[in-house]
C-alpha atoms as a PDB file:
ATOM      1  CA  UNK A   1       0.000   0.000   0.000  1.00  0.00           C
ATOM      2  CA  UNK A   2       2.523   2.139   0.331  1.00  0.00           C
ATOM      3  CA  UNK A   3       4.144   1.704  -2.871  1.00  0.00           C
ATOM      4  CA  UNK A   4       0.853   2.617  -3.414  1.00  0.00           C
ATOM      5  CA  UNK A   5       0.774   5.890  -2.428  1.00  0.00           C
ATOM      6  CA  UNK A   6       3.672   6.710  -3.153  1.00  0.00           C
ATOM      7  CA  UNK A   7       2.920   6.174  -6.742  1.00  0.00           C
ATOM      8  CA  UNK A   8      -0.181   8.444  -5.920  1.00  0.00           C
ATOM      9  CA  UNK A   9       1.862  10.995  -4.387  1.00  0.00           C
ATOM     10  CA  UNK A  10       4.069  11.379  -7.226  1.00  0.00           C
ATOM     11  CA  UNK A  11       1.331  11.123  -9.704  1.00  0.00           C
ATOM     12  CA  UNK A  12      -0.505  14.163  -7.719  1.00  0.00           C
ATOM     13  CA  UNK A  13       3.105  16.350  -7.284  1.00  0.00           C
ATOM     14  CA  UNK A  14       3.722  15.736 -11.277  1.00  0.00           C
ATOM     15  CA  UNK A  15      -0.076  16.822 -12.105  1.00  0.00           C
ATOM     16  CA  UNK A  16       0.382  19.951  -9.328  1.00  0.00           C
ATOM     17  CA  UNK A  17       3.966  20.490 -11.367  1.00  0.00           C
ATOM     18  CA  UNK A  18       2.167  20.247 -14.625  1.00  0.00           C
ATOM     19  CA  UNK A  19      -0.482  23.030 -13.752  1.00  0.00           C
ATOM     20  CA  UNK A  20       2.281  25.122 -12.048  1.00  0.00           C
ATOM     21  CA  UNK A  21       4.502  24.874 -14.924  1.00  0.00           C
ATOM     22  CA  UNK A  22       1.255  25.871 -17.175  1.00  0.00           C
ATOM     23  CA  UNK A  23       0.506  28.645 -14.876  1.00  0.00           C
ATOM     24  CA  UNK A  24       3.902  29.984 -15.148  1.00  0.00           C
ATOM     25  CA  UNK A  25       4.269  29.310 -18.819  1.00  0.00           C
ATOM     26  CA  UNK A  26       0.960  31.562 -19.387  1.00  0.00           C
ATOM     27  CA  UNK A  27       2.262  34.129 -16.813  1.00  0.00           C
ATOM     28  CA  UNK A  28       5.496  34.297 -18.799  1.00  0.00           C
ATOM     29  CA  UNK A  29       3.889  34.609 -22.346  1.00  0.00           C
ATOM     30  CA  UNK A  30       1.410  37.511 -20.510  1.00  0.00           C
ATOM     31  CA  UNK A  31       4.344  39.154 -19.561  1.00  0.00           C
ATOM     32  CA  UNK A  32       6.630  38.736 -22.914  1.00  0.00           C
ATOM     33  CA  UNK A  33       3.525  40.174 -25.119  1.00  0.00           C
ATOM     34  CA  UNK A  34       3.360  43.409 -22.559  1.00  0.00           C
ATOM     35  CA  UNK A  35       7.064  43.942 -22.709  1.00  0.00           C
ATOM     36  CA  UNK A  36       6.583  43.408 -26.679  1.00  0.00           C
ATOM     37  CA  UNK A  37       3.670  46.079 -26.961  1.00  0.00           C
ATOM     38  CA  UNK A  38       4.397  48.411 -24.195  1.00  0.00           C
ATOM     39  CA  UNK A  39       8.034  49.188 -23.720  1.00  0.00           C
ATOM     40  CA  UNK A  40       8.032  49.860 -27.833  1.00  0.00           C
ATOM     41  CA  UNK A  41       4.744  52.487 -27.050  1.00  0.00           C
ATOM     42  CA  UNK A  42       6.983  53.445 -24.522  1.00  0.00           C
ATOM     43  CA  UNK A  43       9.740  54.142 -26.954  1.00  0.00           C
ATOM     44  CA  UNK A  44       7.684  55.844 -29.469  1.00  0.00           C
ATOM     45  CA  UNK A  45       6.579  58.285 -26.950  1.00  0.00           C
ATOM     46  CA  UNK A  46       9.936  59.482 -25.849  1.00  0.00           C
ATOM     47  CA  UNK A  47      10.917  59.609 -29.749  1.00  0.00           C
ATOM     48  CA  UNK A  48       8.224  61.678 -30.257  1.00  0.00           C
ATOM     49  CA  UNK A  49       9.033  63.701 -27.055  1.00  0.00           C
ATOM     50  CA  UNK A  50      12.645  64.170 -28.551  1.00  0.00           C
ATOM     51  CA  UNK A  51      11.438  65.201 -31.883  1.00  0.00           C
ATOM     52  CA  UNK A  52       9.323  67.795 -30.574  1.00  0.00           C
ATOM     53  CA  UNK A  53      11.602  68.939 -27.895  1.00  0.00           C
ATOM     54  CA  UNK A  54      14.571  69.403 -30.584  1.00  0.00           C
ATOM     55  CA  UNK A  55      12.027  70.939 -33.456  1.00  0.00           C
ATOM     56  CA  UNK A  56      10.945  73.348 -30.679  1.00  0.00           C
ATOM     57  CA  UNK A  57      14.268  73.946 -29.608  1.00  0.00           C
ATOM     58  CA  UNK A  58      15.436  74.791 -32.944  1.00  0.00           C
ATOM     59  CA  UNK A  59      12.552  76.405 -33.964  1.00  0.00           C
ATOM     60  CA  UNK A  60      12.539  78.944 -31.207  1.00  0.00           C
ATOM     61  CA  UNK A  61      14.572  82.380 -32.019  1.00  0.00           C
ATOM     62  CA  UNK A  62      16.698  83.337 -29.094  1.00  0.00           C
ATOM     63  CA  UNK A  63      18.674  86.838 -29.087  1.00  0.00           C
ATOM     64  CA  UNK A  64      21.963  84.904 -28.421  1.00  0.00           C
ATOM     65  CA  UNK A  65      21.074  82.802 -31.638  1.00  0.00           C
ATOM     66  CA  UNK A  66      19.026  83.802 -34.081  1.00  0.00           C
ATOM     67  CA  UNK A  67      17.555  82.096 -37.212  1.00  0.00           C
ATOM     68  CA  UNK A  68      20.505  84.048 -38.420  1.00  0.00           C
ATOM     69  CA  UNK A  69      23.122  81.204 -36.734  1.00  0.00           C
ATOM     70  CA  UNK A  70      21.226  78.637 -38.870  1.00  0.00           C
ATOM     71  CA  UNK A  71      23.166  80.064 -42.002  1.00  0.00           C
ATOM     72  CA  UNK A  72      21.345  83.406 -43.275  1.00  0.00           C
ATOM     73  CA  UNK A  73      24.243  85.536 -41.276  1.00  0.00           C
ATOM     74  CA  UNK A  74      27.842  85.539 -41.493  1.00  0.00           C
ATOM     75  CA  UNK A  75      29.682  88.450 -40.887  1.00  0.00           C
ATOM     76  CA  UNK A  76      29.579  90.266 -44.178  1.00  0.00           C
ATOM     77  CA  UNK A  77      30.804  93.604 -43.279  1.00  0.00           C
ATOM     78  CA  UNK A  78      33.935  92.111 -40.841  1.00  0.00           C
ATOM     79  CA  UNK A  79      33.757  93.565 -37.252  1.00  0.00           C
ATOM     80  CA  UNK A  80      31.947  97.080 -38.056  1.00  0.00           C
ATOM     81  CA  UNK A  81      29.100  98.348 -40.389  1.00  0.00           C
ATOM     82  CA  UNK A  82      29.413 101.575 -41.216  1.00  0.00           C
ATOM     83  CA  UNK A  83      26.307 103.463 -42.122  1.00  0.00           C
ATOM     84  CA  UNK A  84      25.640 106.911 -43.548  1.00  0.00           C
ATOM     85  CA  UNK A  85      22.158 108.670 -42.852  1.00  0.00           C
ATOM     86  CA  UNK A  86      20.087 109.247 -46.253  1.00  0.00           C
ATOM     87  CA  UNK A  87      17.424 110.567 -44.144  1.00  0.00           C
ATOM     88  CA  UNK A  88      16.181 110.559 -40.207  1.00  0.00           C
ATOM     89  CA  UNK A  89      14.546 107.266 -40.652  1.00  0.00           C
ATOM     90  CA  UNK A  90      17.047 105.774 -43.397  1.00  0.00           C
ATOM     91  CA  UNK A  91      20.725 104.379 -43.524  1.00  0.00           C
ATOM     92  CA  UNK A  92      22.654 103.278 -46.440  1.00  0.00           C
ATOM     93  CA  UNK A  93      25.921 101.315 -46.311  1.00  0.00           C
ATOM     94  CA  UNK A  94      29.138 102.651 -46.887  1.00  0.00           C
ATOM     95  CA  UNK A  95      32.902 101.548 -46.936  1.00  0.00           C
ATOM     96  CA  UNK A  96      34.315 104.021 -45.334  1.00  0.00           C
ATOM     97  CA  UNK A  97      34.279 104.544 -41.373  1.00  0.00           C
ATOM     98  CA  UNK A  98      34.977 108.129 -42.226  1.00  0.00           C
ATOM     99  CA  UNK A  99      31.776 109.574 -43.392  1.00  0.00           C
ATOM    100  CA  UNK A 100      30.011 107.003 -41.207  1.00  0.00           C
ATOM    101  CA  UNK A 101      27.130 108.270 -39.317  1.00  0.00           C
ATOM    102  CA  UNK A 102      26.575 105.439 -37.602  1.00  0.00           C
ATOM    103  CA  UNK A 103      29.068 102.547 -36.723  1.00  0.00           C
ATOM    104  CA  UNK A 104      27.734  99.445 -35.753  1.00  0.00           C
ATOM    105  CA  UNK A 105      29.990  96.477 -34.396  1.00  0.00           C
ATOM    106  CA  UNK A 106      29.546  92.586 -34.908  1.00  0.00           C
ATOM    107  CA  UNK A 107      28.519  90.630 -31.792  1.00  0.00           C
ATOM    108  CA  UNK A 108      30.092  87.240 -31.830  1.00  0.00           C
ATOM    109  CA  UNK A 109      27.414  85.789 -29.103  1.00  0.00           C
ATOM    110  CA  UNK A 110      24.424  87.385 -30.698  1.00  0.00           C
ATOM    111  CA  UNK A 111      25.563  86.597 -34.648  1.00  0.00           C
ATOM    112  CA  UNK A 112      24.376  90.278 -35.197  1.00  0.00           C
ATOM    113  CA  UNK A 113      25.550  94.022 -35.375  1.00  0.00           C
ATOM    114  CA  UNK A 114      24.277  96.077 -32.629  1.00  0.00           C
ATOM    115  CA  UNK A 115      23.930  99.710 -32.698  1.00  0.00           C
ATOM    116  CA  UNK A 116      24.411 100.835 -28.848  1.00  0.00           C
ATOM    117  CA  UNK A 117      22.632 104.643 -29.695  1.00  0.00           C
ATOM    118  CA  UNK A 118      19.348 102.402 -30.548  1.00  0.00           C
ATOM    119  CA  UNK A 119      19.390  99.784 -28.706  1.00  0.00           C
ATOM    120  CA  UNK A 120      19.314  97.540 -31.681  1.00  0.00           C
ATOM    121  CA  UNK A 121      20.424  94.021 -33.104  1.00  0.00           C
ATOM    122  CA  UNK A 122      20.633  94.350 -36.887  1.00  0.00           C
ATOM    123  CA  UNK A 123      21.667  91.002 -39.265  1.00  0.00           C
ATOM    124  CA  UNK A 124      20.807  90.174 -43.216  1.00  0.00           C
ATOM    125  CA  UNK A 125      18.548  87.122 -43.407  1.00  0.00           C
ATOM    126  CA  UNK A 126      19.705  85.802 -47.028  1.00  0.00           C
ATOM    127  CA  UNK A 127      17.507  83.445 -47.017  1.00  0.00           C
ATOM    128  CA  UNK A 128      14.357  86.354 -47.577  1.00  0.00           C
ATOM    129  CA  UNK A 129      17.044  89.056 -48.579  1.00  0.00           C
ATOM    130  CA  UNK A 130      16.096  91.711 -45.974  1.00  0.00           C
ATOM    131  CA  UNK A 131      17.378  93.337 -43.222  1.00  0.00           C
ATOM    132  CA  UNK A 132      16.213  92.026 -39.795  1.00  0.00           C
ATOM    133  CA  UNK A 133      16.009  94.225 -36.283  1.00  0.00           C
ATOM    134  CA  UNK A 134      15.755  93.318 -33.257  1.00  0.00           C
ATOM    135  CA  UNK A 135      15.454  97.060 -30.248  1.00  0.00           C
ATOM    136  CA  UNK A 136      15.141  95.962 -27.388  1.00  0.00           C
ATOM    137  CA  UNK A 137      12.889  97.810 -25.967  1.00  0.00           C
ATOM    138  CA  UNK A 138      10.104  96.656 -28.046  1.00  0.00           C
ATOM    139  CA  UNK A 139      11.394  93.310 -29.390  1.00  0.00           C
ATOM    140  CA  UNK A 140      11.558  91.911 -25.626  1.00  0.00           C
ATOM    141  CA  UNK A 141       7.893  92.126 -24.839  1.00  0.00           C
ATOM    142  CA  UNK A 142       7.505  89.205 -27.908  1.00  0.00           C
ATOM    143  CA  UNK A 143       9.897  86.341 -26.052  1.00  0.00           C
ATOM    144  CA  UNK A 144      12.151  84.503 -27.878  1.00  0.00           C
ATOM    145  CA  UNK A 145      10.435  85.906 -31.070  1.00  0.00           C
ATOM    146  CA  UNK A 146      10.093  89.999 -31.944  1.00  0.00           C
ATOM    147  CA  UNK A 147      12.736  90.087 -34.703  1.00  0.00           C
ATOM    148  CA  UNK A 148      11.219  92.871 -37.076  1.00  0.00           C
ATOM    149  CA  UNK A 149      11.578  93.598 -40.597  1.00  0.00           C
ATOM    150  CA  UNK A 150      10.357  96.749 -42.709  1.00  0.00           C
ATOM    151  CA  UNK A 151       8.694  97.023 -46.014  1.00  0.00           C
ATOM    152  CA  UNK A 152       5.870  98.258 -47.484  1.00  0.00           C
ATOM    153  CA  UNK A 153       3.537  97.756 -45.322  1.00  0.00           C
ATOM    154  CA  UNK A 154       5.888  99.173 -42.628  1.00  0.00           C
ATOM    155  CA  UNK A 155       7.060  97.581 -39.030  1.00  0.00           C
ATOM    156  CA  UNK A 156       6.360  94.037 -39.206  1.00  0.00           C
ATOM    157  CA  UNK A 157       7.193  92.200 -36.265  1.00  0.00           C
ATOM    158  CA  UNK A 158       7.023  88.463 -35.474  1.00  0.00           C
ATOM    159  CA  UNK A 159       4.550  86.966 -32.854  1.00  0.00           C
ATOM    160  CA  UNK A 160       5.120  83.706 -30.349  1.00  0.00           C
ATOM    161  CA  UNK A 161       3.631  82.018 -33.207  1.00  0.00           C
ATOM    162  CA  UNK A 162       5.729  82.816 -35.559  1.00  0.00           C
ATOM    163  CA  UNK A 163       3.701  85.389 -37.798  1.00  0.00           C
ATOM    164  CA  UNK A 164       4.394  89.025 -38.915  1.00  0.00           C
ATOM    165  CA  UNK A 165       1.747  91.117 -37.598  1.00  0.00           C
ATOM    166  CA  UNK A 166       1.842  95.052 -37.930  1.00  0.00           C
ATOM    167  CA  UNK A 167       4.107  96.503 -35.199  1.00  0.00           C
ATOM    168  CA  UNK A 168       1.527  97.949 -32.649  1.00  0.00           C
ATOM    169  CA  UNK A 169       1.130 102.028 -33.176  1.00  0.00           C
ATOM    170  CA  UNK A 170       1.718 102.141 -28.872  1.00  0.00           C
ATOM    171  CA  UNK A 171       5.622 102.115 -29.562  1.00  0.00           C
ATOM    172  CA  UNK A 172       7.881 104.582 -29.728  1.00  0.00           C
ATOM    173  CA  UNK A 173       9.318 104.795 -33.171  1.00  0.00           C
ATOM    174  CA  UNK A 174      11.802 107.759 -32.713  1.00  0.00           C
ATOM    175  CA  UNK A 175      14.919 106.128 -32.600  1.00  0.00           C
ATOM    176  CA  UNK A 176      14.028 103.035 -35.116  1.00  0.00           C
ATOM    177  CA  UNK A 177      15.555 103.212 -38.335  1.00  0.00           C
ATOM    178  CA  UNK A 178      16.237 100.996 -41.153  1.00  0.00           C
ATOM    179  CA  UNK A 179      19.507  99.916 -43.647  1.00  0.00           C
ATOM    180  CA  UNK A 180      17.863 101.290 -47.322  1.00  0.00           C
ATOM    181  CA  UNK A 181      17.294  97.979 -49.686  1.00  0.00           C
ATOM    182  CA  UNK A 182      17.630  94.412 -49.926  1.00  0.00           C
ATOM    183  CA  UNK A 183      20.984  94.414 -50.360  1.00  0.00           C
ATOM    184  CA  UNK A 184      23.933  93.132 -48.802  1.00  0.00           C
END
């Protein structure tokens, strides 16, 4: 009899292994088709979050780097533009630092000329082959954004959203200025 029961006993641990062994087997497959659908949802969100974080990134104008450091400026002039006044609201570019009205010197962290007397970043965007300003008085109430251009529908400046509305009639204009034509 107790040969028996023995051969019972091991008959019942092998059918209690059996169901454990399915129970883990189904536990384990459960757990390899989560890894295999979640961790690469998982991975597509933080792609996603990379992409938009660098396109955001890159898309965002910032003083100390302007569109202008993704290849429309250089430093075309060499350390100084020198400007002569065609009229109080117009400058043309000239060779000469002699006759220069106004003298404006290259900023290596901005990737612009700045004119200290206005307050104001200037660079060529080639890419739209026009002059570009940035005063800081009235450019710093738009963020990151507020580079203005002039033409002829006059001030343009560009929202958080990257559109050119009409510069608002509230600012002071007295001191803005422009470099005459497209060219560089």
């Amino acid at each position: 009899m107790s040969r028996k029961n023995n051969n019972h006993r091991l008959k019942h641990e092998q059918e209690e292994d059996k169901g454990l062994r399915a129970v883990l087997r189904k536990i384990l497959i459960g757990i390899c088709i989560s890894l295999l659908t979640v961790v690469p949802f998982i991975l597509i969100i933080i792609c996603f979050s990379v992409a938009i974080i660098d396109t955001v990134s890159e898309k965002t104008v910032r003083l100390d780097k302007p569109e202008t450091a993704y290849g429309s400026n250089d430093k075309p002039y060499g350390s100084y533009l020198y400007l002569q006044k065609v009229n109080d609201f117009t400058y043309k570019i000239i060779s000469e630092e002699k006759t220069a009205d106004k003298r404006l010197e290259w900023d290596e962290g901005t990737y612009c000329y700045y004119d200290d007397g206005s307050n104001c970043y200037v660079y060529y965007n080639s890419y739209r082959q026009e002059w570009r300003y940035w005063y800081k008085n009235i450019s710093s109430d738009y963020g990151f954004n507020g580079w203005m251009k002039y033409g002829e529908e006059g001030w343009r400046i560009e929202n958080k959203k990257g559109e050119w509305i009409p510069l608002s009639e509230d600012y002071d204009r007295r001191n803005m200025w422009i470099i005459d034509g497209n060219e560089k």
